[in-house]
Protein backbone atom coordinates (compact mmCIF):
# COMPACT_ATOMS: atom_id res chain seq x y z
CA UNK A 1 56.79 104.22 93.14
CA UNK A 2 56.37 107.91 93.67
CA UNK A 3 56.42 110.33 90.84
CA UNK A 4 59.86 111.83 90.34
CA UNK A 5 62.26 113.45 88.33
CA UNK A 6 65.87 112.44 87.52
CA UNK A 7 68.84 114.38 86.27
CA UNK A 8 72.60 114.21 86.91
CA UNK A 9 74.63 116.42 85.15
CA UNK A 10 77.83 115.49 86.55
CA UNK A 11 80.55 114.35 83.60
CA UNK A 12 82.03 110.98 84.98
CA UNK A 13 86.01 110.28 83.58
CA UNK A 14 86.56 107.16 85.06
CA UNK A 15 89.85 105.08 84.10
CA UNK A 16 93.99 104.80 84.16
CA UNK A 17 95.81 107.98 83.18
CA UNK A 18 92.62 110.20 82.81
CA UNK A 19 93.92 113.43 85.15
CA UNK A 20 95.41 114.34 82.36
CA UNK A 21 91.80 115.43 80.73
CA UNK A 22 92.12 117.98 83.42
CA UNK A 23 93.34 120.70 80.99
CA UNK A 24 90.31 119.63 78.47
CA UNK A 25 87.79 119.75 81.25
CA UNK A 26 88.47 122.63 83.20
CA UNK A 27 87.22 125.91 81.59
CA UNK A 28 90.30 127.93 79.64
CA UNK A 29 91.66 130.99 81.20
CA UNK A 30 90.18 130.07 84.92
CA UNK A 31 91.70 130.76 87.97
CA UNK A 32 91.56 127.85 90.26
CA UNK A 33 91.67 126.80 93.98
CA UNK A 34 92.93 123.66 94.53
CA UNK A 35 91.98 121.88 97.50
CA UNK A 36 92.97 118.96 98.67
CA UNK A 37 93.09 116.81 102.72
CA UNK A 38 96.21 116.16 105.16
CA UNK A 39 98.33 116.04 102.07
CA UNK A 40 98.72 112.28 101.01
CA UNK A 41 98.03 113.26 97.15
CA UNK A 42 101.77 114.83 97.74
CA UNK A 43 103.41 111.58 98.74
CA UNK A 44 100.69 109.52 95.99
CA UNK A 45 101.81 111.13 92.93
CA UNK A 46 98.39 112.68 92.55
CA UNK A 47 99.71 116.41 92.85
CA UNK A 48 102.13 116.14 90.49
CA UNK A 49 100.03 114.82 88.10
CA UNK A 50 97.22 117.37 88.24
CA UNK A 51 99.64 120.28 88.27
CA UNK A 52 101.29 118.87 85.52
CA UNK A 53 97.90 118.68 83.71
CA UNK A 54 96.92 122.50 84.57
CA UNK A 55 99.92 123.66 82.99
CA UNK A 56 99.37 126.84 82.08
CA UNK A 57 96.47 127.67 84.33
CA UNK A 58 96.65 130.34 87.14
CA UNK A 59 96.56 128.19 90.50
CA UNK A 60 96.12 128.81 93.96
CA UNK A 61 96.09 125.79 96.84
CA UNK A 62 94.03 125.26 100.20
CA UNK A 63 95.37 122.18 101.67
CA UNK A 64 94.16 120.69 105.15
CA UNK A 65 90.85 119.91 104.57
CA UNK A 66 89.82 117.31 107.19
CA UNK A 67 87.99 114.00 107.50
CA UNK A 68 84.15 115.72 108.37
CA UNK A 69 85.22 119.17 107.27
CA UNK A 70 85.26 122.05 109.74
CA UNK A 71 83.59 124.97 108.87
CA UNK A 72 85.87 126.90 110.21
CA UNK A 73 88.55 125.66 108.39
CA UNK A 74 86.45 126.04 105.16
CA UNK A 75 86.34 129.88 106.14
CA UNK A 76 89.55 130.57 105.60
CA UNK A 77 89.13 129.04 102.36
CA UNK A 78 86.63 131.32 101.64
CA UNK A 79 88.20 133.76 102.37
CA UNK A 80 91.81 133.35 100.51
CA UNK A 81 89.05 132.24 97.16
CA UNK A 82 87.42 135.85 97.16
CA UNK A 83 91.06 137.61 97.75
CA UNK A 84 92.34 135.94 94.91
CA UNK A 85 89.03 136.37 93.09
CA UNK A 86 88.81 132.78 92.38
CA UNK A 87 86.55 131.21 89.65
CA UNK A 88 86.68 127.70 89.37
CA UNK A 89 87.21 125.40 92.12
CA UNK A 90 89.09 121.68 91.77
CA UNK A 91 88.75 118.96 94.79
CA UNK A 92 91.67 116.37 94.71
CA UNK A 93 91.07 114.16 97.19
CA UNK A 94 87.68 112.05 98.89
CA UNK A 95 84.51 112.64 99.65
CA UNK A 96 85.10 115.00 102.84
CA UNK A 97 87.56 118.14 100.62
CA UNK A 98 85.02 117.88 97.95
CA UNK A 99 81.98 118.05 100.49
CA UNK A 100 84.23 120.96 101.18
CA UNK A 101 84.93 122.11 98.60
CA UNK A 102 81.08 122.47 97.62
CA UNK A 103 80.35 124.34 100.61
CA UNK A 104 83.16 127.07 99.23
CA UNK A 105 81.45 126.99 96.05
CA UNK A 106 77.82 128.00 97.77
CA UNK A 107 79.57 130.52 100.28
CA UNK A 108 82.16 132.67 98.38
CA UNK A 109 78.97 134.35 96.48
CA UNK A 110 77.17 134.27 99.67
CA UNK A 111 76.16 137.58 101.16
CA UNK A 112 75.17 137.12 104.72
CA UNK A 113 75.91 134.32 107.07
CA UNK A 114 77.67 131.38 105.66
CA UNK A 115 76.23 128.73 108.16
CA UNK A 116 73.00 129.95 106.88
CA UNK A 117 73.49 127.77 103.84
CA UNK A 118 73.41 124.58 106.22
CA UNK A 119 71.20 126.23 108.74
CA UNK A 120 68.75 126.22 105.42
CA UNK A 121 69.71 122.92 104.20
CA UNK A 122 70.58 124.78 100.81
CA UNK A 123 67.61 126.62 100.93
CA UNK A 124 69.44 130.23 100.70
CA UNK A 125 72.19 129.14 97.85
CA UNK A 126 71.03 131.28 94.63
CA UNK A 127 74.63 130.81 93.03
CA UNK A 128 77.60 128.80 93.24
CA UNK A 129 81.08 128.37 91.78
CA UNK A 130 81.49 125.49 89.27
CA UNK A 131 83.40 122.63 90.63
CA UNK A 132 85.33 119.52 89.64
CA UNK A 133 87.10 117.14 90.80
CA UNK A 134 89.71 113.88 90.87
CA UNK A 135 88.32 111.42 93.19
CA UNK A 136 91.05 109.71 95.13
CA UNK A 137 88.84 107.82 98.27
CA UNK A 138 85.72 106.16 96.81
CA UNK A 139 83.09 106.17 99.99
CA UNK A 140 80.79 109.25 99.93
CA UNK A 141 79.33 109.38 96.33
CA UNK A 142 79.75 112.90 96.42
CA UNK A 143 81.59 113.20 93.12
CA UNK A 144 78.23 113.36 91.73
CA UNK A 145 75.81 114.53 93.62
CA UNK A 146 74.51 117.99 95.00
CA UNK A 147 75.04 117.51 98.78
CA UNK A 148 77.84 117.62 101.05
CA UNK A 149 77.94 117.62 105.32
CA UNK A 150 79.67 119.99 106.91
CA UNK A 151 81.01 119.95 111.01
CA UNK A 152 81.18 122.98 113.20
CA UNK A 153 83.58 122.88 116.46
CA UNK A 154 82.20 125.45 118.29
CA UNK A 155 79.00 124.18 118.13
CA UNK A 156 79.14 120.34 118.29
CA UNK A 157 77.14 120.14 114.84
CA UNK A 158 77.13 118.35 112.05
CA UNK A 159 74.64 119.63 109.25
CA UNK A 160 73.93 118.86 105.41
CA UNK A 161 73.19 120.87 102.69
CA UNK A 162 72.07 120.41 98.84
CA UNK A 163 71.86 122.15 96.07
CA UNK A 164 71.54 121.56 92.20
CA UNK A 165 73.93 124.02 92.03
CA UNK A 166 76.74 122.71 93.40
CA UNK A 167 77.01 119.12 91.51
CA UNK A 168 80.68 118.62 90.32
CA UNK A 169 80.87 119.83 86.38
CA UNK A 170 83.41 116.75 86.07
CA UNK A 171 84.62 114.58 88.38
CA UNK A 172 87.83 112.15 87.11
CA UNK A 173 87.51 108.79 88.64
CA UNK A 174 91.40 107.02 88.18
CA UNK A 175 91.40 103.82 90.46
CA UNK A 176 94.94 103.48 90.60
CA UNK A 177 94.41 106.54 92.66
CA UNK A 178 93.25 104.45 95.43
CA UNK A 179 95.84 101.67 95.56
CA UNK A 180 97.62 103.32 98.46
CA UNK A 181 94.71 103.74 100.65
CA UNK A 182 95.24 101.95 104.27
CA UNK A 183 93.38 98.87 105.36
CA UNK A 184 90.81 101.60 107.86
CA UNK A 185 90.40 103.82 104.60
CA UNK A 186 89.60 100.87 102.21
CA UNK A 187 87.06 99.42 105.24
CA UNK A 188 85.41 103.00 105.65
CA UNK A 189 84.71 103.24 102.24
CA UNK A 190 83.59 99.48 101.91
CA UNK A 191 80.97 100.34 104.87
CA UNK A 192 80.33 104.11 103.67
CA UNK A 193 78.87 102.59 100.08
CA UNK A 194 77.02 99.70 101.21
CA UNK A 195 75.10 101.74 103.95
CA UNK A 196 74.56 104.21 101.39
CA UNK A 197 72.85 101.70 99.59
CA UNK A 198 70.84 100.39 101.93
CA UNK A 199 70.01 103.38 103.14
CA UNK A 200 67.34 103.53 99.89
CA UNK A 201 66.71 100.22 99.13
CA UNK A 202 66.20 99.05 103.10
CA UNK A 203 62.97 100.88 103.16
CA UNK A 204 59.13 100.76 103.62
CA UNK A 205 58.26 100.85 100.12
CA UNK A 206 56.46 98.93 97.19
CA UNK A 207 56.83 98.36 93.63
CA UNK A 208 60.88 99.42 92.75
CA UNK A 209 61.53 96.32 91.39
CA UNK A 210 64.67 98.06 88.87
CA UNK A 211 66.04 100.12 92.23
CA UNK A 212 66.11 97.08 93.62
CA UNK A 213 68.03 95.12 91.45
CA UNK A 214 70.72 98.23 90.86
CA UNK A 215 70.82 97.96 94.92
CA UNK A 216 71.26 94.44 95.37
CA UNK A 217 74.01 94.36 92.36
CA UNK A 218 76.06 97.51 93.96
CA UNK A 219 75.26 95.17 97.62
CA UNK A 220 76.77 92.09 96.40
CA UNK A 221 79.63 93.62 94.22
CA UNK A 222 81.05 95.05 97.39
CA UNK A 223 80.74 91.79 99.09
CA UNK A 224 82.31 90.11 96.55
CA UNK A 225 85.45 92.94 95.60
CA UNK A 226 85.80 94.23 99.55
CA UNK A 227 88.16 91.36 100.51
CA UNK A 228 90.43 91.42 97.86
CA UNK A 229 90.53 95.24 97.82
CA UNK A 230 91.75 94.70 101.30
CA UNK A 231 94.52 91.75 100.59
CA UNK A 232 95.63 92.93 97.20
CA UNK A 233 95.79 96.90 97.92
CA UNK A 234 96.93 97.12 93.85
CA UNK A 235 94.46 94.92 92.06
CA UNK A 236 92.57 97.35 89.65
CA UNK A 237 90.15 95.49 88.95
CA UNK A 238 88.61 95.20 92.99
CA UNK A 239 89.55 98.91 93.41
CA UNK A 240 87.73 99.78 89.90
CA UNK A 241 84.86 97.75 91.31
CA UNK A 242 84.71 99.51 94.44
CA UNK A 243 85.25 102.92 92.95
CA UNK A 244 82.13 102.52 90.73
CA UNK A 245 79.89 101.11 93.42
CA UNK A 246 80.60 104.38 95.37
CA UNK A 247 79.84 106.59 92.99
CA UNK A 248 77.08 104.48 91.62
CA UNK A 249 75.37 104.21 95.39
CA UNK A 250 74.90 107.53 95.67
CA UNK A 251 74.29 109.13 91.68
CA UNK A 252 70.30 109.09 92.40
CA UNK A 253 69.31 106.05 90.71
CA UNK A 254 69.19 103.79 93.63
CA UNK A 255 66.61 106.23 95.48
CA UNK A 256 64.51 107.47 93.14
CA UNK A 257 60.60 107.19 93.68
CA UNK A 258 61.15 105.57 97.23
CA UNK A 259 61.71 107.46 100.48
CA UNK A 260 65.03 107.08 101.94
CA UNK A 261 65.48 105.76 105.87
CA UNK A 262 69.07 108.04 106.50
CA UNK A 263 68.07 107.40 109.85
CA UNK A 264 71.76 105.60 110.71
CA UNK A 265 73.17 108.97 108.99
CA UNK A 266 70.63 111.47 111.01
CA UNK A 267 72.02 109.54 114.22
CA UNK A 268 75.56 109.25 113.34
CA UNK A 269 76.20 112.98 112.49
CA UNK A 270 75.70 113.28 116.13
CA UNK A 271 78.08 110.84 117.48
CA UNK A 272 80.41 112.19 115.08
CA UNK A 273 80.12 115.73 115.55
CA UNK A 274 79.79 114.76 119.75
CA UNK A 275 83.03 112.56 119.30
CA UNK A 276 84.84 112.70 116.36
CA UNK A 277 83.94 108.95 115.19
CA UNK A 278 84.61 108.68 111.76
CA UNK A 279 81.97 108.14 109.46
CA UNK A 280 81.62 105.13 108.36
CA UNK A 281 81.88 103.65 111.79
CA UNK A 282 78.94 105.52 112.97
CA UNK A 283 77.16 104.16 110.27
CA UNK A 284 78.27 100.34 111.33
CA UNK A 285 77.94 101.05 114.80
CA UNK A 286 74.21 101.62 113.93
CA UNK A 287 72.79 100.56 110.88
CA UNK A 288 72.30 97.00 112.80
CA UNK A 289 70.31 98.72 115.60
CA UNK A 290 68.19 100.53 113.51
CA UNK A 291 66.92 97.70 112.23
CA UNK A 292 66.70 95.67 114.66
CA UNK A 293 64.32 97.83 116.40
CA UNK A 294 62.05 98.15 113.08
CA UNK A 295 62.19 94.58 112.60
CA UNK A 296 58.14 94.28 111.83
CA UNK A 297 58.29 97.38 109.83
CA UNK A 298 61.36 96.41 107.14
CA UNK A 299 60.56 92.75 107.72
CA UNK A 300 59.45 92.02 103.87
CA UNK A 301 62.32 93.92 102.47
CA UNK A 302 65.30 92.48 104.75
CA UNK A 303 63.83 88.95 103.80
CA UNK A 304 64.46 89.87 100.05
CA UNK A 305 67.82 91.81 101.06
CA UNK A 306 68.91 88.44 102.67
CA UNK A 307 67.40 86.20 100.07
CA UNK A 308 69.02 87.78 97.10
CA UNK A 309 72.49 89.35 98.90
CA UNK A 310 73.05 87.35 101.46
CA UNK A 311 71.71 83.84 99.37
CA UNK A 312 69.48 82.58 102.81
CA UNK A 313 66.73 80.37 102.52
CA UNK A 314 64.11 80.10 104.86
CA UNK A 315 60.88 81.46 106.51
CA UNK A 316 61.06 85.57 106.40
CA UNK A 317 61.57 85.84 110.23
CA UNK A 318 64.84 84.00 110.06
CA UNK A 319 66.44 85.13 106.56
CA UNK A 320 65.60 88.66 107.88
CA UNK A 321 67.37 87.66 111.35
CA UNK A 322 70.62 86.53 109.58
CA UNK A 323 70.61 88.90 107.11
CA UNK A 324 71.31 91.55 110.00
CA UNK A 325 73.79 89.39 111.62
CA UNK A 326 75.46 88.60 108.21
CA UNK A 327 75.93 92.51 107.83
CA UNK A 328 77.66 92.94 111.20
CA UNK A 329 79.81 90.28 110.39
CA UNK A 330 80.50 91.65 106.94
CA UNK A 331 81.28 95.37 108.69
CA UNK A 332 83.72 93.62 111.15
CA UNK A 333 85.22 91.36 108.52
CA UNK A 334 86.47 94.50 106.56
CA UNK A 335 88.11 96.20 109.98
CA UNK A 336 85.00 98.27 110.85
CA UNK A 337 83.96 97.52 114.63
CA UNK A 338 80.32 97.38 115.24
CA UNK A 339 79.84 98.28 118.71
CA UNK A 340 80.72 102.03 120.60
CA UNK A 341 82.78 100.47 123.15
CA UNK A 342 85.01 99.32 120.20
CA UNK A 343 85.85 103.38 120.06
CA UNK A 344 85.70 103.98 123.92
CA UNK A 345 82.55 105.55 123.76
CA UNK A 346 80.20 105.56 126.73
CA UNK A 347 76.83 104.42 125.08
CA UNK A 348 74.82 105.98 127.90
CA UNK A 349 76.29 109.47 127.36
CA UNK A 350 75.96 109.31 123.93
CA UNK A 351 72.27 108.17 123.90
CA UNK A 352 71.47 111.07 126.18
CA UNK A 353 73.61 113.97 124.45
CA UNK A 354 71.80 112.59 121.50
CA UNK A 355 68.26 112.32 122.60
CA UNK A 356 68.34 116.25 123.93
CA UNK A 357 69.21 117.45 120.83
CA UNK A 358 66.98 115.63 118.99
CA UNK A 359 64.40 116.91 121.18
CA UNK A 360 65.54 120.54 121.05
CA UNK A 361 65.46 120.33 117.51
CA UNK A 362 61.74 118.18 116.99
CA UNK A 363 63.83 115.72 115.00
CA UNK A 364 62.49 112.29 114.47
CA UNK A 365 64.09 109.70 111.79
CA UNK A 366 63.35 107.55 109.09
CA UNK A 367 61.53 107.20 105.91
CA UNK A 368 58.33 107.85 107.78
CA UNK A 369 59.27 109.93 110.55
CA UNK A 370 58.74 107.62 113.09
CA UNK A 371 61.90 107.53 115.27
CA UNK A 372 61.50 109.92 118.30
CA UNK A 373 64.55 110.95 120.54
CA UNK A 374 63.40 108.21 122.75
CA UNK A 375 63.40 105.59 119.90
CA UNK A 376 67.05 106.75 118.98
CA UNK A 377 68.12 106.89 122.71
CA UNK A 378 66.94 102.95 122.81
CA UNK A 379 68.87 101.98 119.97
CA UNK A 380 71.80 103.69 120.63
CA UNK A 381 71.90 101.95 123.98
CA UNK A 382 71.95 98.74 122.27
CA UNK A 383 74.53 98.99 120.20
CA UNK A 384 76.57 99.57 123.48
C-alpha cells in the first residue's frame, strides 16, 4: 500500500423517520436554499417532510436540477443564493442536485470565473458554503465525499471537481426514501455502486488485503440485494442494503493506499456529455471493455474478483474470463444494457469524437496512465 491519509467528516443519519433531525442538524438561525431534481420529492412525501422539519427556518427553493447537472442551470442558482444572501445550502434529492449543489457551495464565494473551479479540478476553491443533505437515490456516493461532476451544454463537457471543503456537514440517509424509485433508477444505481467499487479494487496493485475484503463485501451485497430491490420496490431491508453500499463505495475506505483505474468514468463523461447517456450506462457500456483490453495487466486481481464474488473455480485465465462475462450479465440482469447500440449510439462516431478530445487535451486513462486516445478509441469500438 501507499502511504495515505484518511478523514471523512461527513455526519451519516441513516434510518426510518430521521428527516426530522433536520432542525437539530442544520445550524439555528440559517437561511437556506433548498434544492432539489425534476420534482419527484413533491409527489414522494419527501418535501413535506423536510419543510415540516425546518419549521421555523428562513427558506428559499431551486428546483430543476438535472440528471448530470448543467452548469448553466447551476448559475442561476448561484445567482438567486447571493441575492438572497444565502448561508447554508440543503440537497434533497440523489447524487446529481447534491453534485450540484456542491458546485453552488464552491461558486457563490467565488470571485472570478465559476467554470474555473472545474477547469482547476478544485484547485481555485479557498471557501465554500456548508452543505447537507437527505439522500433520496443511492448511486453516486456523493453524500459523503468532496467531489461532484458537473456538464456544460455549450461546450459538450463534462468535468469534476474536489474539494475538502465541500463534503456534506450531514447527510440523512432514510431508505424508505427510495421505495418509489423506477426499475431504470434502482438498475442505475445498482451499476453506479458496483463500478464505483471496482473502480478501486479492479486495479494494478499489491498488498490491500482489508480494501479488498470491504470491496468484495460491498460487490457481493449488491449481487445478492439488487434483485429483490428490483421485484419488491418496498422491502427495507434490500433498499437499506443498497443505500449503504452506495454510500459505503464511495466514503474513501475502499481506495485508500491503491491507485484508482476511473478509466470507465474518464471515458464515459464523454459519451455522456457527447450524448446525454445516463451515467450508469456509460459505465456498463464500458467497464467490460476496459478490461477486456487490459486482460494481462488486471489478470491476478479479476481471478480473485471472480474467485471470491463471482464463486469460480479454475485456472486464472478462465475465472478472470467469466468473471467479465458474469458482470455483463449481472449489468443486463438489473435493466442496464451493455452495448451502445442498445442507446442508438453510433460506436464509430463516438470513438472518434472521443479520441480527438482526448488528444486535444493529452489525456490518457487508468491507474497508470496507460490508455492513449487510440487505446480508448479501440475499446470503445468494441463495445459497439
Amino acid at each position: 500500500m501507499f502511504n495515505f491519509e484518511f478523514q471523512n467528516p461527513t455526519r451519516l443519519v441513516f434510518g426510518r423517520q430521521t428527516i426530522s433531525r433536520l432542525k437539530d442538524l442544520v445550524p439555528s438561525g440559517s437561511k437556506v436554499l433548498l434544492t432539489y431534481g425534476g420534482g419527484s420529492i413533491l409527489k414522494n412525501g419527501v418535501h413535506k417532510q423536510v419543510r415540516e422539519a425546518l419549521q421555523g427556518f428562513e427558506i428559499v427553493e431551486f428546483g430543476g436540477i438535472e440528471p448530470n447537472p448543467r452548469y448553466e442551470t447551476l448559475m442561476k442558482a448561484v445567482e438567486l443564493a447571493r441575492k438572497e444572501k444565502i448561508d447554508f445550502l440543503l440537497s434533497v434529492g440523489g447524487g446529481s442536485v447534491l453534485d450540484g449543489t456542491k458546485f453552488l457551495a464552491a461558486a457563490i464565494p467565488f470571485q472570478g470565473d465559476e467554470w474555473e473551479i472545474l477547469k482547476t479540478t478544485g484547485g481555485v476553491v479557498k471557501s465554500a458554503l456548508p452543505i447537507g443533505a437527505v439522500l433520496t437515490l443511492p448511486a453516486t456516493g456523493s453524500e459523503s465525499n468532496g467531489s461532484a461532476v458537473i456538464s456544460r451544454n455549450s461546450t459538450t463537457e463534462k468535468l469534476h471537481f474536489w474539494s475538502k471543503l465541500v463534503y456534506p456537514a450531514f447527510s440523512i440517509l432514510d431508505p424508505e426514501t427510495t421505495f418509489t424509485l423506477d426499475a431504470r433508477q434502482t438498475g442505475n444505481g445498482i451499476v453506479d455502486t458496483f463500478v464505483h467499487t471496482v473502480e478501486q479494487y479492479v486495479t494494478v496493485h499489491q498488498d490491500s488485503a482489508l480494501q479488498d475484503r470491504i470491496a468484495e463485501g460491498i460487490l457481493s451485497t449488491l449481487v445478492e440485494e439488487g434483485p429483490t430491490a428490483l421485484s419488491h420496490p418496498n422491502d427495507y431491508a434490500a433498499r437499506a442494503n443498497i443505500m449503504w453500499c452506495a454510500t459505503q463505495a464511495l466514503y474513501g475506505l475502499v481506495g485508500v493506499g491503491m491507485p484508482g483505474d476511473w478509466a470507465s468514468h474518464g471515458i464515459g463523461h464523454e459519451l455522456t456529455a457527447f450524448y446525454g447517456l445516463d451515467h450508469a450506462r456509460t459505465l456498463a457500456v464500458l467497464l467490460p471493455g476496459v478490461w477486456r483490453y487490459q486482460f494481462e495487466r488486471k489478470l491476478k486481481i479479476l481471478a480473485q474478483y471472480g474467485s471470491r464474488v463471482w464463486f469460480l473455480d479454475g485456472e486464472d485465465r478462465w475465472v478472470a474470463s467469466q468473471a467479465i462475462d458474469r458482470t455483463e450479465a449481472f449489468f443486463e440482469s438489473v435493466g442496464v444494457p451493455t452495448r451502445l447500440s442498445s442507446y442508438g449510439i453510433d460506436a464509430k462516431e463516438a470513438a472518434a469524437k472521443i479520441r480527438a478530445r482526448f488528444e486535444v487535451r493529452g489525456a490518457k486513462q487508468g491507474e497508470e496512465g496507460t490508455l492513449s486516445p487510440e487505446d480508448v478509441e479501440k475499446i470503445i469500438l468494441s463495445r459497439a
